[in-house]
C-alpha atoms as a PDB file:
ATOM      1  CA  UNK A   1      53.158  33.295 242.969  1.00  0.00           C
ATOM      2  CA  UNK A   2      50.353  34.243 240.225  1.00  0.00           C
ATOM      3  CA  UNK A   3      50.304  31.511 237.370  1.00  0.00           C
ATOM      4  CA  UNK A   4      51.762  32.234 234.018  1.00  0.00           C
ATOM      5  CA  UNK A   5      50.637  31.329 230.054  1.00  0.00           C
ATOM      6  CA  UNK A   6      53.341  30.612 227.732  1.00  0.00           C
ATOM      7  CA  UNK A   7      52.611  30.369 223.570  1.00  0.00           C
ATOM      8  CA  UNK A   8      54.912  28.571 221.062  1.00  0.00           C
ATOM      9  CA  UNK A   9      55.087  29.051 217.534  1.00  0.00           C
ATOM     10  CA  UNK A  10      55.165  25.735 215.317  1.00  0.00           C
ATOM     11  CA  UNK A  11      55.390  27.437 212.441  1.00  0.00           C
ATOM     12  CA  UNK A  12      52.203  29.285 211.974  1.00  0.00           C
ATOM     13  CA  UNK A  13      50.554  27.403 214.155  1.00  0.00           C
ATOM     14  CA  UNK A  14      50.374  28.253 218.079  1.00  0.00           C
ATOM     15  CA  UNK A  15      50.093  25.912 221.128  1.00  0.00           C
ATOM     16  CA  UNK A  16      49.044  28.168 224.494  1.00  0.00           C
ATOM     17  CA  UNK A  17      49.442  27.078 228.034  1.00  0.00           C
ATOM     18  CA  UNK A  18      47.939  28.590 230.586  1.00  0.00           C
ATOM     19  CA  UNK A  19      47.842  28.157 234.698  1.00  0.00           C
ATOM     20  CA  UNK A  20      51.726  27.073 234.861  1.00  0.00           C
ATOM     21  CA  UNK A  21      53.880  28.225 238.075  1.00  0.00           C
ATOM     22  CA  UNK A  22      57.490  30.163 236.716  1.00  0.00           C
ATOM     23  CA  UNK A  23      59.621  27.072 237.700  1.00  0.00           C
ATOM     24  CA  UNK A  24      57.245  24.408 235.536  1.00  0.00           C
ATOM     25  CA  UNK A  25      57.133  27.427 232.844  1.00  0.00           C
ATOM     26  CA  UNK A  26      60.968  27.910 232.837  1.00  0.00           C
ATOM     27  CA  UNK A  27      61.711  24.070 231.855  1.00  0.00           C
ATOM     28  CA  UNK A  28      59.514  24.351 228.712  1.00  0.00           C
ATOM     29  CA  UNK A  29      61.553  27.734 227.992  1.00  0.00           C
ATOM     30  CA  UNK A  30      64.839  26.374 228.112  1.00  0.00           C
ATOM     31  CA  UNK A  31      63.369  23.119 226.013  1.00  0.00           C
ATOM     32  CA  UNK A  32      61.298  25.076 223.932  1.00  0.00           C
ATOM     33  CA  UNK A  33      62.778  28.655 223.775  1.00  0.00           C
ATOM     34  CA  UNK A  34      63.694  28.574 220.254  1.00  0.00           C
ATOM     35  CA  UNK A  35      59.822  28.416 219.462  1.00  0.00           C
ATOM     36  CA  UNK A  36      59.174  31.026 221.667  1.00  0.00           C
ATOM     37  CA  UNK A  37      55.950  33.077 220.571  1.00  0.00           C
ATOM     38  CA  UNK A  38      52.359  32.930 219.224  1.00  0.00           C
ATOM     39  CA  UNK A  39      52.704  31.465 215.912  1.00  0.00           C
ATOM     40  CA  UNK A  40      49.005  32.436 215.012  1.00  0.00           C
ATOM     41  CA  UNK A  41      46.173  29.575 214.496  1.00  0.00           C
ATOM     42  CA  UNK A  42      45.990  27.963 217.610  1.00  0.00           C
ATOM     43  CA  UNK A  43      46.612  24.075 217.429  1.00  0.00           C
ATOM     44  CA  UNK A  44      45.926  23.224 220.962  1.00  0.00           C
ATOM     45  CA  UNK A  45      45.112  25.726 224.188  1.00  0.00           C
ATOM     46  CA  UNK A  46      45.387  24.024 227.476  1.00  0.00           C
ATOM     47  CA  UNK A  47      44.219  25.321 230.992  1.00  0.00           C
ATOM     48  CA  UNK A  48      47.491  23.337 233.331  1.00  0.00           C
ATOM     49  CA  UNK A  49      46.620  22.389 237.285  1.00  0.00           C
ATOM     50  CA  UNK A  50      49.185  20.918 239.606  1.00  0.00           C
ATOM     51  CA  UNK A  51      47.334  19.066 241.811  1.00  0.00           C
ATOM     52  CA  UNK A  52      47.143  15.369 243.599  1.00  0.00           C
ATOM     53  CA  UNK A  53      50.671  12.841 243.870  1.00  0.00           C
ATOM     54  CA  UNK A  54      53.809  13.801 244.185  1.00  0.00           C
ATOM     55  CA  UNK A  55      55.330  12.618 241.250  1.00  0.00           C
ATOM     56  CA  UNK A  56      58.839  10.921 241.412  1.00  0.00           C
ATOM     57  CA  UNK A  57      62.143  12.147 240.807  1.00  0.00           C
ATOM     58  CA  UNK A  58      63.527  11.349 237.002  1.00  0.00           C
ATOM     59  CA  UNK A  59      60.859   8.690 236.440  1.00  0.00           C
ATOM     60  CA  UNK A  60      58.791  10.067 233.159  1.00  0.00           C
ATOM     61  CA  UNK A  61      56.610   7.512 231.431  1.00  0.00           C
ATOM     62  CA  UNK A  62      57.434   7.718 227.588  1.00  0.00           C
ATOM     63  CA  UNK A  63      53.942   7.565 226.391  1.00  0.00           C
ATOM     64  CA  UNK A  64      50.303   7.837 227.987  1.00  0.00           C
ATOM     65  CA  UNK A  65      48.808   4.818 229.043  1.00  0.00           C
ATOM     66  CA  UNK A  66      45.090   5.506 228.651  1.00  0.00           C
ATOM     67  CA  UNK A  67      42.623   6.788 225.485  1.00  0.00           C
ATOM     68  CA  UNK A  68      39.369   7.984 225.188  1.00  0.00           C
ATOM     69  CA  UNK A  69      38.064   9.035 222.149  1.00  0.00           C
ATOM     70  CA  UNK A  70      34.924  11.136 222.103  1.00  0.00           C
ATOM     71  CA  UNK A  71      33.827  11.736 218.423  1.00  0.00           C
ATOM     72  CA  UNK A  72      36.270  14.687 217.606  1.00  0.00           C
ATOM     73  CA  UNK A  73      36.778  15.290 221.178  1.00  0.00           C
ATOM     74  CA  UNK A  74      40.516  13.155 223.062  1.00  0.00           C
ATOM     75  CA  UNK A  75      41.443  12.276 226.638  1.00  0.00           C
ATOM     76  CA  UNK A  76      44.487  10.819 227.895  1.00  0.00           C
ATOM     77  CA  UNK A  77      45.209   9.529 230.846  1.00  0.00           C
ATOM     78  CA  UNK A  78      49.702   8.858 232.030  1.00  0.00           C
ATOM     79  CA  UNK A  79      51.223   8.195 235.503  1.00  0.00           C
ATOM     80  CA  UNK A  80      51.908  11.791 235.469  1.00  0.00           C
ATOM     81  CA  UNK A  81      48.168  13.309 234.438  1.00  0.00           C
ATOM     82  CA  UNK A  82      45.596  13.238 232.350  1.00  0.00           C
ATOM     83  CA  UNK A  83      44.265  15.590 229.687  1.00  0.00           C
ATOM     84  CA  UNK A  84      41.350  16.160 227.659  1.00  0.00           C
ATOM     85  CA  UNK A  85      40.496  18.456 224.626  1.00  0.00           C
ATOM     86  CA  UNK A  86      37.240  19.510 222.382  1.00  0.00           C
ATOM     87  CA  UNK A  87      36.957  19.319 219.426  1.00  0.00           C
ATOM     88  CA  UNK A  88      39.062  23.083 218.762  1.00  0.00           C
ATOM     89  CA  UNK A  89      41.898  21.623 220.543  1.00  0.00           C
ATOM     90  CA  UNK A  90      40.771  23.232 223.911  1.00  0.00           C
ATOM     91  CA  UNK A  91      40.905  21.947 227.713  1.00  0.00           C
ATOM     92  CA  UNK A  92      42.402  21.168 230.472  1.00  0.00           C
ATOM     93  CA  UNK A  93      45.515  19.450 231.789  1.00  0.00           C
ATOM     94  CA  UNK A  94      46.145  17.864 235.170  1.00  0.00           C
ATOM     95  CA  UNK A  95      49.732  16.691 235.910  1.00  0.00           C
ATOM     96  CA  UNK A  96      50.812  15.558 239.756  1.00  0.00           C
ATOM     97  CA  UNK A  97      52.996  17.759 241.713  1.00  0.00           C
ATOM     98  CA  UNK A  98      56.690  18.001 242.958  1.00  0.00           C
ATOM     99  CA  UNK A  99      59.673  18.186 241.071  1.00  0.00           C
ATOM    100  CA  UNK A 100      59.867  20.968 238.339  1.00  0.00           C
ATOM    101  CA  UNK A 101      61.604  18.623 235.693  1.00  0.00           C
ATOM    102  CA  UNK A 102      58.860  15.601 236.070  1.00  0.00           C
ATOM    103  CA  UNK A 103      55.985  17.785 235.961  1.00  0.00           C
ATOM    104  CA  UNK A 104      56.925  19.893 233.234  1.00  0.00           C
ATOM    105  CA  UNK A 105      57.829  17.014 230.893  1.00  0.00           C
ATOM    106  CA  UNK A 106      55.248  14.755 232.056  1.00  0.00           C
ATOM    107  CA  UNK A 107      52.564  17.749 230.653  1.00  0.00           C
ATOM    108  CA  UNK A 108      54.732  17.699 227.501  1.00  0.00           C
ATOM    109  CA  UNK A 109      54.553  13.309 227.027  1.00  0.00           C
ATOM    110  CA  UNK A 110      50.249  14.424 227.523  1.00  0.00           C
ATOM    111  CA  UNK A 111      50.433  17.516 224.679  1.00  0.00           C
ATOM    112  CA  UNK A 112      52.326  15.040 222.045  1.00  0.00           C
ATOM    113  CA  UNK A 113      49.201  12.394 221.977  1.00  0.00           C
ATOM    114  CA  UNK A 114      47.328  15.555 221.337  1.00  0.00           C
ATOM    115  CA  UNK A 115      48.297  17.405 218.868  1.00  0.00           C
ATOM    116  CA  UNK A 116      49.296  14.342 217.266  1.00  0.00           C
ATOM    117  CA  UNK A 117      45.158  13.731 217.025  1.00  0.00           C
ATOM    118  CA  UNK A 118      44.684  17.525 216.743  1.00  0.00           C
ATOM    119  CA  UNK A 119      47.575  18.256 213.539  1.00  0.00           C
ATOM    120  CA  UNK A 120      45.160  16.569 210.964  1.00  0.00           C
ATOM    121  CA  UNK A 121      42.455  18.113 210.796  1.00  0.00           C
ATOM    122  CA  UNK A 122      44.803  21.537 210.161  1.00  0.00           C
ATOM    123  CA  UNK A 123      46.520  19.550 207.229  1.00  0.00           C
ATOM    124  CA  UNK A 124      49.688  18.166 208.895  1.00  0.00           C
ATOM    125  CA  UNK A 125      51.322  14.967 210.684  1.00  0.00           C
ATOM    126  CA  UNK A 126      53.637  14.426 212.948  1.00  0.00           C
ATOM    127  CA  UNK A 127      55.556  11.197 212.013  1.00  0.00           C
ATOM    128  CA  UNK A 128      58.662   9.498 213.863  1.00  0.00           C
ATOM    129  CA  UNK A 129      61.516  10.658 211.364  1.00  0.00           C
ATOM    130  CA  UNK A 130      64.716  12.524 210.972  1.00  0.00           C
ATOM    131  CA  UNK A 131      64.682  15.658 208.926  1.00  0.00           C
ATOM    132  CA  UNK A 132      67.339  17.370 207.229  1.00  0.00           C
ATOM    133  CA  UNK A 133      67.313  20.838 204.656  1.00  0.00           C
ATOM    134  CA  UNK A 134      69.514  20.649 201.883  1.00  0.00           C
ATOM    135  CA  UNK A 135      69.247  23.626 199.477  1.00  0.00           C
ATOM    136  CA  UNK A 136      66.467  25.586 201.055  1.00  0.00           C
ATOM    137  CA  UNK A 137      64.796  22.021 200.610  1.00  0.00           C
ATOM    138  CA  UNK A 138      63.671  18.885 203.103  1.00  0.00           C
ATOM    139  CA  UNK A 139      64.574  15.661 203.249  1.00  0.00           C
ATOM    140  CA  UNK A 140      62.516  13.301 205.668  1.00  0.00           C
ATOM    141  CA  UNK A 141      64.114   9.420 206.889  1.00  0.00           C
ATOM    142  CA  UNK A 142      60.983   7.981 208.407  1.00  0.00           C
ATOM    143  CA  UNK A 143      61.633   4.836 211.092  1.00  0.00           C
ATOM    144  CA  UNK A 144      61.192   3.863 214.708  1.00  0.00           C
ATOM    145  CA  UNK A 145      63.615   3.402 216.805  1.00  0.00           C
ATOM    146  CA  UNK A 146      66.905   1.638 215.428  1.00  0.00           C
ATOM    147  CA  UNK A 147      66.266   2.788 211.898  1.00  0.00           C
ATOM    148  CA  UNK A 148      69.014   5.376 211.732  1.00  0.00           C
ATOM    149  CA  UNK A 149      67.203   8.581 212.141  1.00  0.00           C
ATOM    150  CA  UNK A 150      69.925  10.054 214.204  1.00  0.00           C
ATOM    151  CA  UNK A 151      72.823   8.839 212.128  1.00  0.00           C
ATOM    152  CA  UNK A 152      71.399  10.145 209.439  1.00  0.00           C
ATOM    153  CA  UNK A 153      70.981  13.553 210.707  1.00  0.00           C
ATOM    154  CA  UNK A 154      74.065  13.598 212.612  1.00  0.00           C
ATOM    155  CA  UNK A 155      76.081  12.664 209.132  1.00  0.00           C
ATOM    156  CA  UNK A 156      73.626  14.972 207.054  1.00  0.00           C
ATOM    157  CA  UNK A 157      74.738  18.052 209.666  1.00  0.00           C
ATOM    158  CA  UNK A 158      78.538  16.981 209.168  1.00  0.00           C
ATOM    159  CA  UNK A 159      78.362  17.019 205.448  1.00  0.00           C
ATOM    160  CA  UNK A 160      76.636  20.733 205.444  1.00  0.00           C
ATOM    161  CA  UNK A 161      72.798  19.934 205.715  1.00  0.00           C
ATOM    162  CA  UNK A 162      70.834  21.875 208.115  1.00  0.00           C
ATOM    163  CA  UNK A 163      69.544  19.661 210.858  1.00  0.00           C
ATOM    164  CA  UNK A 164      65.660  19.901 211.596  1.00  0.00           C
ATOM    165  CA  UNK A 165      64.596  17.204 213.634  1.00  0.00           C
ATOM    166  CA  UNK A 166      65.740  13.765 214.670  1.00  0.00           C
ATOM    167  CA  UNK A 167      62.897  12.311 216.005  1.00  0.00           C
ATOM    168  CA  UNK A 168      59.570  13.677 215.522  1.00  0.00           C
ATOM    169  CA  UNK A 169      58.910  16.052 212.904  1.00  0.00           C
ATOM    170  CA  UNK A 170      55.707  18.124 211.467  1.00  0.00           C
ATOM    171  CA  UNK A 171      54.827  17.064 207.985  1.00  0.00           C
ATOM    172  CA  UNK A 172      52.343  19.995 206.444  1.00  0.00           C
ATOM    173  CA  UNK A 173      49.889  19.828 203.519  1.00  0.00           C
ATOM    174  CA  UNK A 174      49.186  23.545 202.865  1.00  0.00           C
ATOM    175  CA  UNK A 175      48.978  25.120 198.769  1.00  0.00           C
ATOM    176  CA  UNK A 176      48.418  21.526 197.027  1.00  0.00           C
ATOM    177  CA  UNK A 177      52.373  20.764 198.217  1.00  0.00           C
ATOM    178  CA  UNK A 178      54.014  19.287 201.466  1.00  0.00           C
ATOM    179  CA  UNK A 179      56.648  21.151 203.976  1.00  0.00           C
ATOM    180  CA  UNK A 180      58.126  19.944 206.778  1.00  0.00           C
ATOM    181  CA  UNK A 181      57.413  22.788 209.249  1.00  0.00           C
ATOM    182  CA  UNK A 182      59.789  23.510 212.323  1.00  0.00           C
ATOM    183  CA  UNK A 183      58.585  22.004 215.800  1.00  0.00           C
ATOM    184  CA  UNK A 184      60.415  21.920 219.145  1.00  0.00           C
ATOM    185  CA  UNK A 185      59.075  17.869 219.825  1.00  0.00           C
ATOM    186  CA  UNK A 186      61.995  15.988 221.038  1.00  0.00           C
ATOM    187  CA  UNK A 187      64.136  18.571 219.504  1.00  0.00           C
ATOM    188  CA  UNK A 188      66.752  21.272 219.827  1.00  0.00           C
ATOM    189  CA  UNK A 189      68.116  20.998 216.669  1.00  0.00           C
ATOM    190  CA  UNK A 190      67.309  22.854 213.840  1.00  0.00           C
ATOM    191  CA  UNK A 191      66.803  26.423 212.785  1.00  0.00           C
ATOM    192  CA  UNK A 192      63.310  27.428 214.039  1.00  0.00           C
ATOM    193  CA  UNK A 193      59.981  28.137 213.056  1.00  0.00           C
ATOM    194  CA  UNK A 194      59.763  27.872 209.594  1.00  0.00           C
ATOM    195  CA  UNK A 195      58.930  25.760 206.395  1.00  0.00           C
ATOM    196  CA  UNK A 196      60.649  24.050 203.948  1.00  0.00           C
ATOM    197  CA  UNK A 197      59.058  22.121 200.730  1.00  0.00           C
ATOM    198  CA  UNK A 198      59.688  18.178 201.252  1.00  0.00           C
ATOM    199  CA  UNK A 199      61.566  16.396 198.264  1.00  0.00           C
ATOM    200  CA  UNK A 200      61.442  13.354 199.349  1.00  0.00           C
ATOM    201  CA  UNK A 201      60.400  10.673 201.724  1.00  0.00           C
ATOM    202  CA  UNK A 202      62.990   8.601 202.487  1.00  0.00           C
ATOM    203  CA  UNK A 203      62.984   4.673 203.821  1.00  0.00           C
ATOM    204  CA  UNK A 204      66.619   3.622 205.296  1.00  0.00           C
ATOM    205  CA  UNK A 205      69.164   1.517 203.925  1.00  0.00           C
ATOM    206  CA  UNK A 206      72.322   0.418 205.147  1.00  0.00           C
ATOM    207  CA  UNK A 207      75.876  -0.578 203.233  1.00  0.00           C
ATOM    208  CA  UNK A 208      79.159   1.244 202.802  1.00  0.00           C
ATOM    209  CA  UNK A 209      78.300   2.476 198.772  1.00  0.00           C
ATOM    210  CA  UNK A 210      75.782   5.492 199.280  1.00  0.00           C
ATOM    211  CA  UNK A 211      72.844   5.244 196.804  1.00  0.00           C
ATOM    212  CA  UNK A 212      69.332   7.165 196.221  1.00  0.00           C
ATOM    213  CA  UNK A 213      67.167   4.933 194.166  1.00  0.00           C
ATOM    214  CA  UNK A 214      63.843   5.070 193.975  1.00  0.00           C
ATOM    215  CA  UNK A 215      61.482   3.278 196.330  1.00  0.00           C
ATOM    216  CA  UNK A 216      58.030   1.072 196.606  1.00  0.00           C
ATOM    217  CA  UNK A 217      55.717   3.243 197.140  1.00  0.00           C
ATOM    218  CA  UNK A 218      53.851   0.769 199.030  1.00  0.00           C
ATOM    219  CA  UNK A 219      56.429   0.752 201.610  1.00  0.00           C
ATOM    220  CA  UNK A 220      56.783   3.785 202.484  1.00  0.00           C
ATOM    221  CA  UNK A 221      53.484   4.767 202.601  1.00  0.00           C
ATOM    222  CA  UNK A 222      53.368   1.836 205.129  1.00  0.00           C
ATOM    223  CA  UNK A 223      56.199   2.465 207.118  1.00  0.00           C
ATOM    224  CA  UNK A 224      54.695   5.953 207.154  1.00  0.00           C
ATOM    225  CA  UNK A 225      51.856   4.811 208.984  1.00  0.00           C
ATOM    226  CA  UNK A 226      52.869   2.711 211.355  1.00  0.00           C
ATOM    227  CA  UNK A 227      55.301   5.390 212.086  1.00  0.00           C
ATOM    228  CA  UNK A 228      52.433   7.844 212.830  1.00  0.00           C
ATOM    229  CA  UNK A 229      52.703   8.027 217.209  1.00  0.00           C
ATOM    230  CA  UNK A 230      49.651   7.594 218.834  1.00  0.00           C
ATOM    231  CA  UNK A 231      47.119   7.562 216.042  1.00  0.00           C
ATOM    232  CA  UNK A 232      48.686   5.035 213.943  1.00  0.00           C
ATOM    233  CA  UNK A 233      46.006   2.493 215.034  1.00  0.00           C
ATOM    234  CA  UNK A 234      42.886   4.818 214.965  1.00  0.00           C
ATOM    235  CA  UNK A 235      43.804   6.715 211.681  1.00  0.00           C
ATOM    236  CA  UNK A 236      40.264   6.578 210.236  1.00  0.00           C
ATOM    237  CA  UNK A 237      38.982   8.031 213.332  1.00  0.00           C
ATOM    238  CA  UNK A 238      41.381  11.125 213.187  1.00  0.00           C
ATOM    239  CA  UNK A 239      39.846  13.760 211.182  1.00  0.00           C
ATOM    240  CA  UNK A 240      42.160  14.280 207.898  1.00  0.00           C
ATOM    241  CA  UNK A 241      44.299  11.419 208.685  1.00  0.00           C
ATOM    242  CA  UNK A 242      42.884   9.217 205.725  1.00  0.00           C
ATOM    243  CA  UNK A 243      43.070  12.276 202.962  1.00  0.00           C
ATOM    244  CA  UNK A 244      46.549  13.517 204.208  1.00  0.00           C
ATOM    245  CA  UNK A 245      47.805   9.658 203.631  1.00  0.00           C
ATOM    246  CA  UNK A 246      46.654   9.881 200.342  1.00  0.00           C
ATOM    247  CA  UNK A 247      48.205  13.306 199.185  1.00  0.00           C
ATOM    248  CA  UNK A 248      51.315  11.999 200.407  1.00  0.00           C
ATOM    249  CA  UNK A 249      51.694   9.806 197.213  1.00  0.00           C
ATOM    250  CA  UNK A 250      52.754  12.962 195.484  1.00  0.00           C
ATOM    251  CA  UNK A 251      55.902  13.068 197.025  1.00  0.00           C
ATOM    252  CA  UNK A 252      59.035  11.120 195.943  1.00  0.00           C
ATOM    253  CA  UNK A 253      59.511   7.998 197.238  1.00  0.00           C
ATOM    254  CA  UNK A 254      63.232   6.754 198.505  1.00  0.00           C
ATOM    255  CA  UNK A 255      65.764   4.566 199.246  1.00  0.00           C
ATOM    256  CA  UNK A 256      68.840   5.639 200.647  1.00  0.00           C
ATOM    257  CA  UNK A 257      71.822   3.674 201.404  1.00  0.00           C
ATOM    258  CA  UNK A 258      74.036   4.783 203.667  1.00  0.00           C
ATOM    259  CA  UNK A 259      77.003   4.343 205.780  1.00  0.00           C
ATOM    260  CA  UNK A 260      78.071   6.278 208.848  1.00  0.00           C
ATOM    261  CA  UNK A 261      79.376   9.058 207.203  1.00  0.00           C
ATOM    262  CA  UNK A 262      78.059  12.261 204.963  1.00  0.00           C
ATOM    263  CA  UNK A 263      79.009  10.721 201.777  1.00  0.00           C
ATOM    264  CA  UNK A 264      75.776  10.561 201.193  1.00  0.00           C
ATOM    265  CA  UNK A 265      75.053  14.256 201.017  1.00  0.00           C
ATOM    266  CA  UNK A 266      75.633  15.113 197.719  1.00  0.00           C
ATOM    267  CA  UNK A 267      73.550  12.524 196.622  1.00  0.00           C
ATOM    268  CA  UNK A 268      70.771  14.790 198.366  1.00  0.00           C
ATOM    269  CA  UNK A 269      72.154  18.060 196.643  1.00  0.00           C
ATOM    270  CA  UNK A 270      72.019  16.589 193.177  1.00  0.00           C
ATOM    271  CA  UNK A 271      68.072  15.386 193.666  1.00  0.00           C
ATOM    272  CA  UNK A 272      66.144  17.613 191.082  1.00  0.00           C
ATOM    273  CA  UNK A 273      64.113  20.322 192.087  1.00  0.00           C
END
């Protein structure tokens, strides 16, 4: 069976696969179908071999274990592959072989490291967060894990917000303003490609009253950072990363309070344009 290529639009910008076999191809369509198409400026453009150890059934490591970092130029290395990419976001991809499911998310736990070094340099992040749109407009809870990122979205949804993302999310610099742009990363929520101007970063609160107060800047820029996957620890290496930390200061800062329930919605509505 001849290889196939498959291209996915994140929102103007494209990420191309090439050298996949139909069954690897047709788990990233039914994960990533929604994004289906060449968004235009390619982001990252990977030649994919199967090749090597079988890989084992349901066992997916949840990050790569290995980095080299060659000027502008990445590698990775995971139990399921390795990957490395120039300095244009091109190169090659080697994941084990076997079963469809491992192999084809295994390649996709190797793409996230890289594009997360890659997005930069093109004027965006990607940042562990929950999104939401309210009014045409985005709304972005940054936290690991345990900070309510899915409440949040899963209430925001309930109370008539547009869900976008409830884990990682593309934050884009482009015309002197941020947008969250659309991804398919750990996500099939949301209504697509497309972008959305960001009204505020938001840091987490919990307790029964909802409440939208404004908050230290100095957090959040923090929490921002240390909620930036894989290049969180290198971000004066990553080209862009500094200057993209320090536009974000133009964008509200905070706190939300917030029980388990969309009562916090209009609270979101009523933030000024």
């Amino acid at each position: 069976m001849p290889p196939v290529s498959r291209a996915f639009d994140f929102s103007g910008f494209s990420v191309r696969l090439h050298g996949l076999d139909e069954p690897c191809a047709a788990v990233l369509d039914d994960a990533w179908g929604l994004f289906a198409g060449d968004g235009g400026d390619p982001v990252l453009e990977l030649e994919v071999n199967f090749e090597g150890a079988e890989l084992p059934v349901g066992i997916i490591d949840p990050a790569p274990l290995d980095r080299t970092i060659r000027g502008k130029a990445i590698g990775w290395v995971s139990r399921e592959g390795r990957v490395e990419v120039d300095e244009r976001g091109r190169g090659q991809a080697v994941i084990g072989t076997g079963n469809d499911s491992t192999r084809a998310w295994g390649l996709v736990n190797l793409i996230l490291p890289v594009l997360a070094w890659r997005l930069p340099s093109l004027g965006l992040f990607l940042v562990h967060s929950g999104a939401v749109i309210v009014r045409d407009r985005a709304f972005v809870l940054v936290g690991g894990s345990g900070a309510g990122k899915s409440t949040f979205v899963e209430q925001a949804a309930a109370g008539g917000a547009v869900a976008a993302g409830e884990d990682l999310n593309l934050l884009l610099y482009e015309g002197n303003r941020w947008w969250l742009a659309g991804s398919p990363l750990r996500n099939r929520l949301g209504p697509g490609p497309g972008r959305w101007p960001l009204a505020a970063l938001l840091t987490p609160d919990r307790g029964a009253t909802p409440a939208l107060e404004p908050a230290s800047r100095l957090l959040v820029s923090a929490q921002l950072q240390a909620n930036l996957p894989y290049i969180g620890d290198c971000l004066g290496a990553v080209d862009g990363g500094a200057a993209l930390v320090e536009s974000l200061d133009q964008v509200p800062a905070l706190r939300l309070t917030f029980a388990p329930d969309p009562a916090f919605v209009p609270l979101l509505e009523a933030w000024p344009d």
